[in-house]
PDB file of N, CA and C in Angstrom:
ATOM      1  N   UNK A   1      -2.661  -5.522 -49.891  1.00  0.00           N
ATOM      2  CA  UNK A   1      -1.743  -4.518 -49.422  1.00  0.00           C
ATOM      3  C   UNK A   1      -1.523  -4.723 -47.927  1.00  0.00           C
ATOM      4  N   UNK A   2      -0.079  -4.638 -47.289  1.00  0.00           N
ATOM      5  CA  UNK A   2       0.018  -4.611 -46.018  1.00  0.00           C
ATOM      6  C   UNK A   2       0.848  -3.720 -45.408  1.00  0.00           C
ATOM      7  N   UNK A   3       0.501  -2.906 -44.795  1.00  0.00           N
ATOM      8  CA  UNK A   3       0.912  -1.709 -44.359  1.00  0.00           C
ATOM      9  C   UNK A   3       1.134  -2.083 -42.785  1.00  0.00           C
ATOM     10  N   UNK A   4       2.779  -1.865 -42.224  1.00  0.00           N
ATOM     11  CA  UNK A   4       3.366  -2.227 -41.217  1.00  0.00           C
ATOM     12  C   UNK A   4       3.307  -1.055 -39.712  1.00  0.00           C
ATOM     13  N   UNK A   5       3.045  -1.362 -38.549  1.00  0.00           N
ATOM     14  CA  UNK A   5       2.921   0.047 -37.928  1.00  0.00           C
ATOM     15  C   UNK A   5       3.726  -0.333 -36.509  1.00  0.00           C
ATOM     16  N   UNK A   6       4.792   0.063 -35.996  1.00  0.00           N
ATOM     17  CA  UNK A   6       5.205   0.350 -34.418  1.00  0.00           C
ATOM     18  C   UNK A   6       4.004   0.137 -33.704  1.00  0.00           C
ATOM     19  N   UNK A   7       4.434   0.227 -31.950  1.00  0.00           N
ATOM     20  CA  UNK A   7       3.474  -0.108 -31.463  1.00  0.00           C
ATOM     21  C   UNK A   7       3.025   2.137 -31.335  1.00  0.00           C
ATOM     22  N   UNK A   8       4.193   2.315 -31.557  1.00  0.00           N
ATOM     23  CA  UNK A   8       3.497   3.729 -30.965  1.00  0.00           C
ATOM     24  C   UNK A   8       2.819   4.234 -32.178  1.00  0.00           C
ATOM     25  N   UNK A   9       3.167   3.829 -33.564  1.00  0.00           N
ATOM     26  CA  UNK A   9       2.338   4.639 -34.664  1.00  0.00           C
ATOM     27  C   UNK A   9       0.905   4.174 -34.452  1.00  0.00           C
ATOM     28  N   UNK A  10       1.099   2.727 -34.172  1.00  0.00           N
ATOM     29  CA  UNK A  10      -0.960   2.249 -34.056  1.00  0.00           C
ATOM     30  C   UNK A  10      -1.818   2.958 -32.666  1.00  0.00           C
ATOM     31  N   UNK A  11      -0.913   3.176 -31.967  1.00  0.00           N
ATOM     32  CA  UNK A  11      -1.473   3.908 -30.935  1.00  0.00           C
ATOM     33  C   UNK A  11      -1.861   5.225 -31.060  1.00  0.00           C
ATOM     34  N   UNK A  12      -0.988   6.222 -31.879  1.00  0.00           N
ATOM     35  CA  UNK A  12      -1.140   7.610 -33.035  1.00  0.00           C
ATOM     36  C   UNK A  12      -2.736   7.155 -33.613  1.00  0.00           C
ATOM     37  N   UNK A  13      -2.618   5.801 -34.696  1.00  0.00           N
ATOM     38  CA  UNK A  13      -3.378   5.836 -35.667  1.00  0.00           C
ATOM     39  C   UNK A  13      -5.420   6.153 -34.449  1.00  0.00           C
ATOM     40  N   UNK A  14      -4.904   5.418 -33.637  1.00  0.00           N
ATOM     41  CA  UNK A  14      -5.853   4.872 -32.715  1.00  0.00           C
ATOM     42  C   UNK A  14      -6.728   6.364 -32.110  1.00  0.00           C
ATOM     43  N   UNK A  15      -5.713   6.926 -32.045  1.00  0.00           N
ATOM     44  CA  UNK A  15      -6.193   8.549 -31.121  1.00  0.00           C
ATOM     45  C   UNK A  15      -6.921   8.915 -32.652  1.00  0.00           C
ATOM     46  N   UNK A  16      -5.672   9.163 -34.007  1.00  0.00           N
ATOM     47  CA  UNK A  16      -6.736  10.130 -34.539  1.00  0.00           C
ATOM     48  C   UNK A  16      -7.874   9.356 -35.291  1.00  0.00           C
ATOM     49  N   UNK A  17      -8.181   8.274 -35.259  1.00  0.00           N
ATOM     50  CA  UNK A  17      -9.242   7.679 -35.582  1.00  0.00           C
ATOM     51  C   UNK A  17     -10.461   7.957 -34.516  1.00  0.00           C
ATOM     52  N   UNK A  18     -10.030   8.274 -33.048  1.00  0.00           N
ATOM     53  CA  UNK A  18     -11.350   8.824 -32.180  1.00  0.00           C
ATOM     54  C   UNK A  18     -11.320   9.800 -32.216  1.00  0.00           C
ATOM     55  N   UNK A  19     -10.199  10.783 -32.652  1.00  0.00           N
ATOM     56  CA  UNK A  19     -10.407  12.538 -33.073  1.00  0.00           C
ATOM     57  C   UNK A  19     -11.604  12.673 -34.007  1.00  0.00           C
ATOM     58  N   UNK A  20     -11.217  11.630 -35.415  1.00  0.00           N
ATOM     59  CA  UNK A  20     -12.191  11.984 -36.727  1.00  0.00           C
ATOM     60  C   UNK A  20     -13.419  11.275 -36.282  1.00  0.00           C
ATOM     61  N   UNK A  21     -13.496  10.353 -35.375  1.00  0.00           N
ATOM     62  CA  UNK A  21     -14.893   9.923 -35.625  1.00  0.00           C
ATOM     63  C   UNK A  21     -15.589  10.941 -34.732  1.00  0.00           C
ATOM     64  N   UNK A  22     -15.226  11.062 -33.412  1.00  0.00           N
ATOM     65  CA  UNK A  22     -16.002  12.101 -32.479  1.00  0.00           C
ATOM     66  C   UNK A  22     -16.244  13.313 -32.833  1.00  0.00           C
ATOM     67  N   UNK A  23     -16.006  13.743 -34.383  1.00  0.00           N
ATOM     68  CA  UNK A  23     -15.974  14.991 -34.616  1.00  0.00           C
ATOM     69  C   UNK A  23     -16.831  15.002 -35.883  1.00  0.00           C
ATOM     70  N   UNK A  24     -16.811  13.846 -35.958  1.00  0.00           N
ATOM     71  CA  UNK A  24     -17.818  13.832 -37.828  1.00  0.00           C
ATOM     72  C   UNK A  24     -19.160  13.141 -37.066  1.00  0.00           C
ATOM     73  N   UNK A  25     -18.938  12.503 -36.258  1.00  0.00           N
ATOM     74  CA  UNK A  25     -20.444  11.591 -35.675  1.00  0.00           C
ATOM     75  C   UNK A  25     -20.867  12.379 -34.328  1.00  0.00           C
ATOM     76  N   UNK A  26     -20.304  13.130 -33.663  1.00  0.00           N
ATOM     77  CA  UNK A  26     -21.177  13.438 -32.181  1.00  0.00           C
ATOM     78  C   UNK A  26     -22.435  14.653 -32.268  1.00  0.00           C
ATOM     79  N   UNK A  27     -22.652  14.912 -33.381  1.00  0.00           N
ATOM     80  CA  UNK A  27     -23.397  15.636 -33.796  1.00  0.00           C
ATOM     81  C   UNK A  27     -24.675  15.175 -34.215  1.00  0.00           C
ATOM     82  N   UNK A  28     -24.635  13.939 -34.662  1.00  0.00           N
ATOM     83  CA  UNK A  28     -25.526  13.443 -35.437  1.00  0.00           C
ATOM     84  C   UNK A  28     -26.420  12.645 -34.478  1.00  0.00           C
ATOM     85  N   UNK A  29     -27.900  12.474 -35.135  1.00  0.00           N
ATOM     86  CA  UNK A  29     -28.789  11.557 -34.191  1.00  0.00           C
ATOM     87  C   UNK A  29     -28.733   9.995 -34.848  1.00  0.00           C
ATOM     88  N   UNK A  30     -28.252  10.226 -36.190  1.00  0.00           N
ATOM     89  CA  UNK A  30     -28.372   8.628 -36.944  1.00  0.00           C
ATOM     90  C   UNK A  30     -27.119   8.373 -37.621  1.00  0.00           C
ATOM     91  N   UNK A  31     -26.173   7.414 -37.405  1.00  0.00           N
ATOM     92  CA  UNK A  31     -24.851   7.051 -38.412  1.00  0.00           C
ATOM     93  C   UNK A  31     -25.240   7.114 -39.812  1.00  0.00           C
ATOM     94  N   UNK A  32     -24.569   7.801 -40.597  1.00  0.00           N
ATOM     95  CA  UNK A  32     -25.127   7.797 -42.218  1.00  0.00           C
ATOM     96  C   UNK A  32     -23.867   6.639 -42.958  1.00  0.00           C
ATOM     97  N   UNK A  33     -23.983   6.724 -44.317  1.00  0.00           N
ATOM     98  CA  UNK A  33     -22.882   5.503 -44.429  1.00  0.00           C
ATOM     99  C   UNK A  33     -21.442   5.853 -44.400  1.00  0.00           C
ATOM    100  N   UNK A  34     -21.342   6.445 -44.229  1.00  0.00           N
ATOM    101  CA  UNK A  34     -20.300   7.197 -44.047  1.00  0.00           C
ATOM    102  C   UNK A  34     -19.544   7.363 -42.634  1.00  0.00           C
ATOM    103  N   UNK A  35     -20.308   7.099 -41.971  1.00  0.00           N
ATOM    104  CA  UNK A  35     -20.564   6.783 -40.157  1.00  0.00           C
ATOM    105  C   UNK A  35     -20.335   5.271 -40.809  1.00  0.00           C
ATOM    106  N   UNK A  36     -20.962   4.740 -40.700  1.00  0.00           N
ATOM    107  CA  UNK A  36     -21.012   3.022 -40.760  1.00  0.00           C
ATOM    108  C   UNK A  36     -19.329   2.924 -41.224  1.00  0.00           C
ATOM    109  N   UNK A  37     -18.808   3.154 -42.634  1.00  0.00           N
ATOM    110  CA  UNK A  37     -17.745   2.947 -42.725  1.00  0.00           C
ATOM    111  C   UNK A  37     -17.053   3.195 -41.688  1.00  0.00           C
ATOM    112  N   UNK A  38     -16.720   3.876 -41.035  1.00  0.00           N
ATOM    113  CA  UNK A  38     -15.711   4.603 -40.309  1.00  0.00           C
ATOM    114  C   UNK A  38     -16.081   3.408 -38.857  1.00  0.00           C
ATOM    115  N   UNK A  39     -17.229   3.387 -38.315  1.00  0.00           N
ATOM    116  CA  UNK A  39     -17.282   2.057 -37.542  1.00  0.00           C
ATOM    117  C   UNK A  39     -16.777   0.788 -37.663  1.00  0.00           C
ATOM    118  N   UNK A  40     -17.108   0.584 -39.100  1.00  0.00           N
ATOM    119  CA  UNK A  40     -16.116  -0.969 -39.714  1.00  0.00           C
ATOM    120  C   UNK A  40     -14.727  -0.542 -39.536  1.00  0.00           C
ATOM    121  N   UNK A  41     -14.314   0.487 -39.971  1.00  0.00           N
ATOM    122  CA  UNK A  41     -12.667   0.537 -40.135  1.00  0.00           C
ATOM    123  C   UNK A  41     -12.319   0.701 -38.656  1.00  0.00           C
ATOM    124  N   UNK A  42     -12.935   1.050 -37.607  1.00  0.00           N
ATOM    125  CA  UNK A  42     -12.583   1.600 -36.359  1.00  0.00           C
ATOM    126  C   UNK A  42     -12.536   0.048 -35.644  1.00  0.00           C
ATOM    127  N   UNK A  43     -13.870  -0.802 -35.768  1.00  0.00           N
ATOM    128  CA  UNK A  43     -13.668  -2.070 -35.479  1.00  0.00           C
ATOM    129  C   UNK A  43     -12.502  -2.747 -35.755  1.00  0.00           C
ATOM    130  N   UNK A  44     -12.405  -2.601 -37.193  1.00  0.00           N
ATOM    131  CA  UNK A  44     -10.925  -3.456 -37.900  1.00  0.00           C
ATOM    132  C   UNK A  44      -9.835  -3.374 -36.918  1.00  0.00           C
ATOM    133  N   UNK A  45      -9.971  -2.080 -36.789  1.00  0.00           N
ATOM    134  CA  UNK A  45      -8.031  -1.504 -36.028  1.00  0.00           C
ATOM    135  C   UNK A  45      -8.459  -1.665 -35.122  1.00  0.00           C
ATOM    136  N   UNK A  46      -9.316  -1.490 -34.042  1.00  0.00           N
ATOM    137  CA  UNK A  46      -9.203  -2.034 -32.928  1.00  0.00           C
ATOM    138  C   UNK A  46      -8.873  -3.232 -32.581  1.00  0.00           C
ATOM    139  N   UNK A  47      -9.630  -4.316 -33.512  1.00  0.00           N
ATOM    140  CA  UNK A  47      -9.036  -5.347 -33.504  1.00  0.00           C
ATOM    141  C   UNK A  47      -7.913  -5.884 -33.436  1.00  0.00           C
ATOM    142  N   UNK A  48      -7.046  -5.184 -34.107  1.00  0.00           N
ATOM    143  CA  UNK A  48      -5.575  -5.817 -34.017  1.00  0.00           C
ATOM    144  C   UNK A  48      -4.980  -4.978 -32.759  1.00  0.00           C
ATOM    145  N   UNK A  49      -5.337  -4.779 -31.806  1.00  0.00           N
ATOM    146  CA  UNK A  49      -4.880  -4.218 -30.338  1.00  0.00           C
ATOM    147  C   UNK A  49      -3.798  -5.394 -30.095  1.00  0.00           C
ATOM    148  N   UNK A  50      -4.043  -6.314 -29.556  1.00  0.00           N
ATOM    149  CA  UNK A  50      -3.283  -7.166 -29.518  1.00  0.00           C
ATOM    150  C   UNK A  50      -2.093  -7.415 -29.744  1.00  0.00           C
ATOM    151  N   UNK A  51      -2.669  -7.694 -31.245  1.00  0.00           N
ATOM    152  CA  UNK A  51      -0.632  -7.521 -32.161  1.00  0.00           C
ATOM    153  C   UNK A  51      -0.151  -6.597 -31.586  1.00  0.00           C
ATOM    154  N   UNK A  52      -0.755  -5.427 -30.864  1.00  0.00           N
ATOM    155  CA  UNK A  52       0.567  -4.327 -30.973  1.00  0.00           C
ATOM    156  C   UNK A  52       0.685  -3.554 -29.519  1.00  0.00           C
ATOM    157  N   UNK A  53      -0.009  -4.955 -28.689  1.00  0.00           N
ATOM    158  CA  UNK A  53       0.075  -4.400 -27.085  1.00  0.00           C
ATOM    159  C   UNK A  53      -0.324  -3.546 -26.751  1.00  0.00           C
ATOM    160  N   UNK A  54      -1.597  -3.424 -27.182  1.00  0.00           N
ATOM    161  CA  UNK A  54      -2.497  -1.904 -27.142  1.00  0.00           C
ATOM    162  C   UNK A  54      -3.556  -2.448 -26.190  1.00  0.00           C
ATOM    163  N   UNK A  55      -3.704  -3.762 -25.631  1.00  0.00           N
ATOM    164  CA  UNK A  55      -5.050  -4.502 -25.032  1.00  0.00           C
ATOM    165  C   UNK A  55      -5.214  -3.197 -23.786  1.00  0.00           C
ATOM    166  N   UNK A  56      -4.308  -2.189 -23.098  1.00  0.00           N
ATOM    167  CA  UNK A  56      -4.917  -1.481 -22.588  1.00  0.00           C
ATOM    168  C   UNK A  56      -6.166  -0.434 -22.477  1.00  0.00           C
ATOM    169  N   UNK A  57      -5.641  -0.718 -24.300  1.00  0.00           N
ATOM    170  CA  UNK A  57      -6.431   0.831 -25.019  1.00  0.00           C
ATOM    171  C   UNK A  57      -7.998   0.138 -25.459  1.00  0.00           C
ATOM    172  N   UNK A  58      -7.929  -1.074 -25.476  1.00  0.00           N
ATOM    173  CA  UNK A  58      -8.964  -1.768 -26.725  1.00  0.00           C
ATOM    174  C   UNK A  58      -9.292  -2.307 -25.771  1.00  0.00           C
ATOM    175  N   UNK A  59     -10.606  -2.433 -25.627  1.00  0.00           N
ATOM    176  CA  UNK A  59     -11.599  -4.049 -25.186  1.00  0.00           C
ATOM    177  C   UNK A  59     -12.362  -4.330 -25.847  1.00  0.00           C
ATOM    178  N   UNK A  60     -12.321  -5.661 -25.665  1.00  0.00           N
ATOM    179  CA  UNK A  60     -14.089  -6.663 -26.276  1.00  0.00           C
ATOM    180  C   UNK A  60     -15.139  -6.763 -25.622  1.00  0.00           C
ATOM    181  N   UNK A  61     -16.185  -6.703 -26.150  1.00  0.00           N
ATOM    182  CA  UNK A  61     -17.512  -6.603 -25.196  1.00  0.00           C
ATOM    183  C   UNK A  61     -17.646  -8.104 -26.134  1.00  0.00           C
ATOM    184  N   UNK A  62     -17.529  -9.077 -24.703  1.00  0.00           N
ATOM    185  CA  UNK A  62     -18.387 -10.607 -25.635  1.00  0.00           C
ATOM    186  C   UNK A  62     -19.716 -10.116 -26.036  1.00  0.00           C
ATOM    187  N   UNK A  63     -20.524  -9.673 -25.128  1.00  0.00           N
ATOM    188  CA  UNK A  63     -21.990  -9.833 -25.415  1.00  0.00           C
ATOM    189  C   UNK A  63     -22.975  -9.163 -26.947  1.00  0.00           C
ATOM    190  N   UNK A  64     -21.952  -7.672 -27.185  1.00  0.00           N
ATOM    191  CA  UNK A  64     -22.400  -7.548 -28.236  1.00  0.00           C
ATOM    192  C   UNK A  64     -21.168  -7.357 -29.159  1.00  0.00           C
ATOM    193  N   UNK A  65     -20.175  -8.465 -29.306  1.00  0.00           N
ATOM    194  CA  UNK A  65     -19.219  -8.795 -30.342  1.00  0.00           C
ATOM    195  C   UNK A  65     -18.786  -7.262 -30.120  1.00  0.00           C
ATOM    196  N   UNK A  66     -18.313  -6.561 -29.297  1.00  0.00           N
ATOM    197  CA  UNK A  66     -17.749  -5.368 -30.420  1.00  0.00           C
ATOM    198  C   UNK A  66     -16.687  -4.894 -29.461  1.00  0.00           C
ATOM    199  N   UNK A  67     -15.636  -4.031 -29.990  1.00  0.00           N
ATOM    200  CA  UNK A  67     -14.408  -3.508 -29.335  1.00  0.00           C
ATOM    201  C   UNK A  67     -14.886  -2.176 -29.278  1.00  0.00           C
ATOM    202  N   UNK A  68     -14.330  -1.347 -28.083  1.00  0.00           N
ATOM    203  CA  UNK A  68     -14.249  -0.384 -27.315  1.00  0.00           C
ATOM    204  C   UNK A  68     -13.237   0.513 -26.473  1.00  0.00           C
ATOM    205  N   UNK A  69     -13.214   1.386 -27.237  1.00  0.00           N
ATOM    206  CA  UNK A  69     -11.749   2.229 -25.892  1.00  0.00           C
ATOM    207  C   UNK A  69     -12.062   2.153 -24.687  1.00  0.00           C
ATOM    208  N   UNK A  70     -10.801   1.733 -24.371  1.00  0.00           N
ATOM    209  CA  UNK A  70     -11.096   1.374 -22.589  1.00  0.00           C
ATOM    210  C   UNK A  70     -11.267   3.183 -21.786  1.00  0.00           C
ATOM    211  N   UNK A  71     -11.272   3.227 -20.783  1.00  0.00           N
ATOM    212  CA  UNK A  71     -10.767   4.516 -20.040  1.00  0.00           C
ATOM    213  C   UNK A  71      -9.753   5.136 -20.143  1.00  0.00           C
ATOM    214  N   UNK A  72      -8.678   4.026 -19.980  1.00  0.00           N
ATOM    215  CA  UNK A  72      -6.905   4.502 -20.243  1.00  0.00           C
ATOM    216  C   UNK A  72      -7.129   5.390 -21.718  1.00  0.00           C
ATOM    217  N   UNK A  73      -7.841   4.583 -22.850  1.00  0.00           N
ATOM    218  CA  UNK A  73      -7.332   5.274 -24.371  1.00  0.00           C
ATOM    219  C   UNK A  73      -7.931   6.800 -24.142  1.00  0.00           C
ATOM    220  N   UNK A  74      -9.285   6.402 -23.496  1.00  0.00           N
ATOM    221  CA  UNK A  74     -10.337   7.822 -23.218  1.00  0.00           C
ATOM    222  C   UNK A  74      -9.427   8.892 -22.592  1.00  0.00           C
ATOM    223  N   UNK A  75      -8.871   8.714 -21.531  1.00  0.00           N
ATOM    224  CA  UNK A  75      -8.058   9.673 -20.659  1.00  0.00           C
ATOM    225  C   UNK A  75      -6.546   9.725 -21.809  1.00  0.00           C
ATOM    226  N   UNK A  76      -6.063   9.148 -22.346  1.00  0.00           N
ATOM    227  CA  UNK A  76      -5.257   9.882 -23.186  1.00  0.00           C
ATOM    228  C   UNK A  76      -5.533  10.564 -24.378  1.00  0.00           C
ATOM    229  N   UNK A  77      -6.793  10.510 -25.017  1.00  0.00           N
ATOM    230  CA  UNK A  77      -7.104  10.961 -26.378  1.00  0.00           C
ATOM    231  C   UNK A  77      -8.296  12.361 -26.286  1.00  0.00           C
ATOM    232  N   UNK A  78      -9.040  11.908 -25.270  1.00  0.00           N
ATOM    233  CA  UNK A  78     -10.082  12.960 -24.974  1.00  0.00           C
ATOM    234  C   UNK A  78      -9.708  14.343 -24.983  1.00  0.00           C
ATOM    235  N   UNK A  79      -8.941  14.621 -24.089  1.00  0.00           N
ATOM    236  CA  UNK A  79      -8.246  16.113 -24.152  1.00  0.00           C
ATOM    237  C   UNK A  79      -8.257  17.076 -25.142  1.00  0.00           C
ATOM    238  N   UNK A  80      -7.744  15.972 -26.672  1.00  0.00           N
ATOM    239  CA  UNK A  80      -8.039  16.828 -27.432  1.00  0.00           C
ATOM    240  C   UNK A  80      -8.819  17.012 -28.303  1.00  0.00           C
ATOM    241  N   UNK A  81      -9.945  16.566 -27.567  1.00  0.00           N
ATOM    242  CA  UNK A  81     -11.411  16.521 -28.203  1.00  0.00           C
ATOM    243  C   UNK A  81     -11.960  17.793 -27.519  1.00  0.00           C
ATOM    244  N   UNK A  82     -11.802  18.006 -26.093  1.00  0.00           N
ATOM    245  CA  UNK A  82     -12.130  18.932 -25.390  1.00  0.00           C
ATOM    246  C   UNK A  82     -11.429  20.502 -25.793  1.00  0.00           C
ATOM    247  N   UNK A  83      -9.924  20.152 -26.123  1.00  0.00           N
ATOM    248  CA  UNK A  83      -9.489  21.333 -26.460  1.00  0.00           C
ATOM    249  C   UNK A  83      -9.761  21.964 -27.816  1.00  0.00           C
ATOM    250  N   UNK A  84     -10.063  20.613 -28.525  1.00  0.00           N
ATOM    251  CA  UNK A  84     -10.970  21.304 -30.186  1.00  0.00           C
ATOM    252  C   UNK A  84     -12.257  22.062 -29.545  1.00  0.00           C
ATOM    253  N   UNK A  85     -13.216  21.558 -28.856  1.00  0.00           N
ATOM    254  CA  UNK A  85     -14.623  21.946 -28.693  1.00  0.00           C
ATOM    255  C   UNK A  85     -14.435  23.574 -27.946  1.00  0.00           C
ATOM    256  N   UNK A  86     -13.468  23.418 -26.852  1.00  0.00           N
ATOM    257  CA  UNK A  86     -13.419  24.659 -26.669  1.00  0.00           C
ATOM    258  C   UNK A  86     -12.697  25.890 -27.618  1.00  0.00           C
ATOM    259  N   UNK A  87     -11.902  25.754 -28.605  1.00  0.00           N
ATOM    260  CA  UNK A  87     -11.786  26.600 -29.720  1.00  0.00           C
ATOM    261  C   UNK A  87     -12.587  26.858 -30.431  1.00  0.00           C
ATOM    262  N   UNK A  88     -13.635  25.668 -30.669  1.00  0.00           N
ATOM    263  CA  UNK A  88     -14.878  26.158 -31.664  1.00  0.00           C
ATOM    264  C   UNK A  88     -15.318  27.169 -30.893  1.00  0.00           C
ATOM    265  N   UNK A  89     -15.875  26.574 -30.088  1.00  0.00           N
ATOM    266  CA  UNK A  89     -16.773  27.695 -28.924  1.00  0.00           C
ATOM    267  C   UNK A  89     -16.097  29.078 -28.705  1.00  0.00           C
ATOM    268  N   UNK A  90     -15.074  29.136 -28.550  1.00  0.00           N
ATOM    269  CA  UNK A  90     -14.397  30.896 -28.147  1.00  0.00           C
ATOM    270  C   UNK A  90     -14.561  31.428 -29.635  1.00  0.00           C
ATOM    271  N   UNK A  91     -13.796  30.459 -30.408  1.00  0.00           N
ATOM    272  CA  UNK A  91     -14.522  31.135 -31.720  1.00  0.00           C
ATOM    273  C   UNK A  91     -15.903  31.862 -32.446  1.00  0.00           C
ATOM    274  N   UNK A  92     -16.769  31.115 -32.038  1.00  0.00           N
ATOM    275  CA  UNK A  92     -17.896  30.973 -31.929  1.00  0.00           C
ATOM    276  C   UNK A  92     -18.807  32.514 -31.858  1.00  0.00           C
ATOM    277  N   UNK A  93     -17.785  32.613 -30.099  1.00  0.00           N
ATOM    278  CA  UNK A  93     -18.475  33.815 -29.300  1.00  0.00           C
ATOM    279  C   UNK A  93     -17.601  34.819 -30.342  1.00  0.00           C
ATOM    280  N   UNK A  94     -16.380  34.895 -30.912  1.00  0.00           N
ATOM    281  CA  UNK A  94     -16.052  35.963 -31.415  1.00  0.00           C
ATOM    282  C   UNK A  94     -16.750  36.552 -32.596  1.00  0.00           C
ATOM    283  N   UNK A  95     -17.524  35.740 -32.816  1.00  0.00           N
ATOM    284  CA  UNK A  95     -18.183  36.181 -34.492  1.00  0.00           C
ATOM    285  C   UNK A  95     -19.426  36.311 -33.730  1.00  0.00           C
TER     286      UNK A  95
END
């Protein structure tokens, strides 16, 4: 199967792939497999940064083989990691 993406949809796909992972894994002390998947698939798409002129968003770490959001992806995607955490939290206090 090959599923085709703009450069701006992989950049979409890219944010909510660090929405779902930072929100199913920052909790946890150990990746379960379920974590692991979501690392392979997060690796995968990072990988193809390249094809889609995303090398701002993506880096390679030679030393331990692996890709990483740069700062740039961090400072555009984070926000609304922060603005989820603070809704939990006001929520939180209301109950």
């Amino acid at each position: 199967m090959k599923i085709e993406f703009s450069e701006e949809q992989y950049r979409t796909l890219l944010q909510v792939l660090y929405w779902g992972e930072c929100v199913s894994n920052s909790y946890k002390s150990e990746i379960d497999e379920q974590g692991q998947q979501v690392a392979a698939l997060e690796q995968y798409l990072f990988s193809k940064a390249k094809e889609f002129g995303a090398e701002d968003w993506i880096a390679f770490e030679e030393e331990k083989k692996l890709f990483y959001p740069t700062q740039a992806m961090q400072e555009a995607t984070h926000p609304k990691v922060i603005e989820f955490e603070e809704t939990i939290l006001a929520r939180d206090k209301l109950n």
